[in-house]
C-alpha atoms as a PDB file:
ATOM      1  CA  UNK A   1       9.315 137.435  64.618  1.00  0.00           C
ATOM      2  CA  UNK A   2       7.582 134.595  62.169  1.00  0.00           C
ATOM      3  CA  UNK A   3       9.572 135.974  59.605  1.00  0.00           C
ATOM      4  CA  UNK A   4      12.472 135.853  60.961  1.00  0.00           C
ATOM      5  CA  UNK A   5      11.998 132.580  62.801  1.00  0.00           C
ATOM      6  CA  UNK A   6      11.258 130.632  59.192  1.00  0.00           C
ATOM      7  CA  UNK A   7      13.686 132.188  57.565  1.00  0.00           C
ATOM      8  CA  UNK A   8      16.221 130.658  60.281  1.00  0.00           C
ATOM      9  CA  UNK A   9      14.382 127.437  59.615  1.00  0.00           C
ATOM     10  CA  UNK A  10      15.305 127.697  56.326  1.00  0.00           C
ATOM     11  CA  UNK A  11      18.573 128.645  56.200  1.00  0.00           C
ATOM     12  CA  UNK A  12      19.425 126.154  58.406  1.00  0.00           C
ATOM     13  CA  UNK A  13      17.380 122.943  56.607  1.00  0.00           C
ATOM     14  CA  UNK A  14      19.343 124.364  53.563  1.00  0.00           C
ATOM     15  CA  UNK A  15      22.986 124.352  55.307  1.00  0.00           C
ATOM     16  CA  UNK A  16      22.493 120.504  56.528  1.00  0.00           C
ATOM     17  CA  UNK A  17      21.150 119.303  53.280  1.00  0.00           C
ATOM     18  CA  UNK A  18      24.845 118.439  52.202  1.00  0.00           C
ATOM     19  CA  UNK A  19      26.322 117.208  55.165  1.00  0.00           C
ATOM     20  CA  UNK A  20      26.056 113.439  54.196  1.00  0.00           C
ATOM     21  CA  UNK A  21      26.900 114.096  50.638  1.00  0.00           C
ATOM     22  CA  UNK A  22      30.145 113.525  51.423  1.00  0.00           C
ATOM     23  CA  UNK A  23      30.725 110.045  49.618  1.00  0.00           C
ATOM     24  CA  UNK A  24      27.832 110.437  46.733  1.00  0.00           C
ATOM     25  CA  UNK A  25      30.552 110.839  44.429  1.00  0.00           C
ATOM     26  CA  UNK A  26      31.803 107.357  44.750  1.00  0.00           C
ATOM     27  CA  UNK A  27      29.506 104.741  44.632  1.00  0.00           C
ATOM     28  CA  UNK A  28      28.493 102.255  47.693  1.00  0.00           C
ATOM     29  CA  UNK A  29      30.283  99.129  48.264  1.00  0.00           C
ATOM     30  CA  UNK A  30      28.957  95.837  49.000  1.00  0.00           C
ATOM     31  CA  UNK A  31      29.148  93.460  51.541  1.00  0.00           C
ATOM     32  CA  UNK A  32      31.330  90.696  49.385  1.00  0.00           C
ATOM     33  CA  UNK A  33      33.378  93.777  48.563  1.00  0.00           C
ATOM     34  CA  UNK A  34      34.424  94.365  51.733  1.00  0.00           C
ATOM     35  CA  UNK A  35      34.577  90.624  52.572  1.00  0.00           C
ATOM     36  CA  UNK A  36      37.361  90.417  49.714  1.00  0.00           C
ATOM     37  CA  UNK A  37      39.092  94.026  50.917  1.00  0.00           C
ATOM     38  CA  UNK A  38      39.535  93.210  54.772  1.00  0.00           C
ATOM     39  CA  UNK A  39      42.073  96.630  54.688  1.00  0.00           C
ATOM     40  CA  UNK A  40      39.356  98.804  53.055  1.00  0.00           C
ATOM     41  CA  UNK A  41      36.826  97.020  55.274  1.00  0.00           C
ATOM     42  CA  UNK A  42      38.705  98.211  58.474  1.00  0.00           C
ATOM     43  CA  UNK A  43      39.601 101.484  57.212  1.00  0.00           C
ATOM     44  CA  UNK A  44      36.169 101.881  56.467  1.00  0.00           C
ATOM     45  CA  UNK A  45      34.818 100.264  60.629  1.00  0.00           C
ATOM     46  CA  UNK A  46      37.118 103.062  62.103  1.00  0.00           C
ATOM     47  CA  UNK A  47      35.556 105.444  60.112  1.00  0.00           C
ATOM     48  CA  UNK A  48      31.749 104.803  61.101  1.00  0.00           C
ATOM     49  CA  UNK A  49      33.359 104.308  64.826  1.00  0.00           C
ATOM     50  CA  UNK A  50      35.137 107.666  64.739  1.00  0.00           C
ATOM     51  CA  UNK A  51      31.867 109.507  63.930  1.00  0.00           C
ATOM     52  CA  UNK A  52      28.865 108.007  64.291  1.00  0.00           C
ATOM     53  CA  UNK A  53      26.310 110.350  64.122  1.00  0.00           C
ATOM     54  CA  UNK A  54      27.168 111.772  60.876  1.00  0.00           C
ATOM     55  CA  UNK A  55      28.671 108.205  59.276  1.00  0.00           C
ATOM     56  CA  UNK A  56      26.907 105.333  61.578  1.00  0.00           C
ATOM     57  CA  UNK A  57      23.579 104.974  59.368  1.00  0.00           C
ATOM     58  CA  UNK A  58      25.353 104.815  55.642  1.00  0.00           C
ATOM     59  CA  UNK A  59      25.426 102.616  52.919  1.00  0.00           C
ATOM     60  CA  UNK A  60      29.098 101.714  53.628  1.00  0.00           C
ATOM     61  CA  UNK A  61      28.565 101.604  57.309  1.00  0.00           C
ATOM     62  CA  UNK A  62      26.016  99.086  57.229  1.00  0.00           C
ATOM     63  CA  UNK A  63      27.580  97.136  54.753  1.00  0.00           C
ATOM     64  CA  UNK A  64      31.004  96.904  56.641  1.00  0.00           C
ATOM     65  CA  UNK A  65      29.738  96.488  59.648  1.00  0.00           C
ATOM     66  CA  UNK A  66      27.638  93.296  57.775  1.00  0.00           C
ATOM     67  CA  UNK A  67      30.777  92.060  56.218  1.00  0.00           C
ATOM     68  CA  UNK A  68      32.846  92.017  59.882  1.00  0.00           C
ATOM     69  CA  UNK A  69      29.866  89.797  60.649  1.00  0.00           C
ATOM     70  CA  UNK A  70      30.194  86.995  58.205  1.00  0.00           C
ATOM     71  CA  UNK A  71      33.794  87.018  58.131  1.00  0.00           C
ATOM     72  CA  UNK A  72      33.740  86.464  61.964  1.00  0.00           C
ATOM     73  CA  UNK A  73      31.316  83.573  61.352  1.00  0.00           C
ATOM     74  CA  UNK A  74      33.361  82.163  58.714  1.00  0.00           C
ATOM     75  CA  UNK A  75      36.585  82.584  61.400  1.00  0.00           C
ATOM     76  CA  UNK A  76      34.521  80.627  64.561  1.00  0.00           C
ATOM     77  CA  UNK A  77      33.514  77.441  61.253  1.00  0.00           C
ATOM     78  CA  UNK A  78      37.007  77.370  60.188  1.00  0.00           C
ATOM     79  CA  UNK A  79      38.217  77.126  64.089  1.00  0.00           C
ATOM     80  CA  UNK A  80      35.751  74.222  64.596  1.00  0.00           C
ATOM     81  CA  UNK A  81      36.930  72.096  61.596  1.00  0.00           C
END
């Protein structure tokens, strides 16, 4: 039953090795990237809202989600000039 129970282990540490590998083939995108692609940056927000628990802790996510952030500072300074 040891066996059997570590080879399950196994097997299934091996299957979820490659579920956030995903996006390694393109590279990560900054914050002032998405600041200057405000299309890409929302495509990107909906993506990391749609599925969170796979997406939510990624390069991407956390740099979009950073980038919403100053561009909504930069909107509430330009509505107080």
């Amino acid at each position: 039953m040891t066996m059997k129970a570590s080879v399950l282990a196994i097997a299934v540490a091996a299957a979820l090795t490659g579920c956030n590998d995903s996006n390694d083939d393109q590279p990560t995108k900054t914050v002032s990237w998405f600041f200057d692609h405000r299309d890409e940056l929302q495509a990107t927000l909906k993506a990391c809202r749609d599925n969170p628990g796979e997406r939510g802790n990624t390069a991407d996510c956390i740099n979009a989600n950073e980038a919403r952030k100053k561009i909504t500072v930069q909107q509430m300074k330009d509505a107080l000039k």
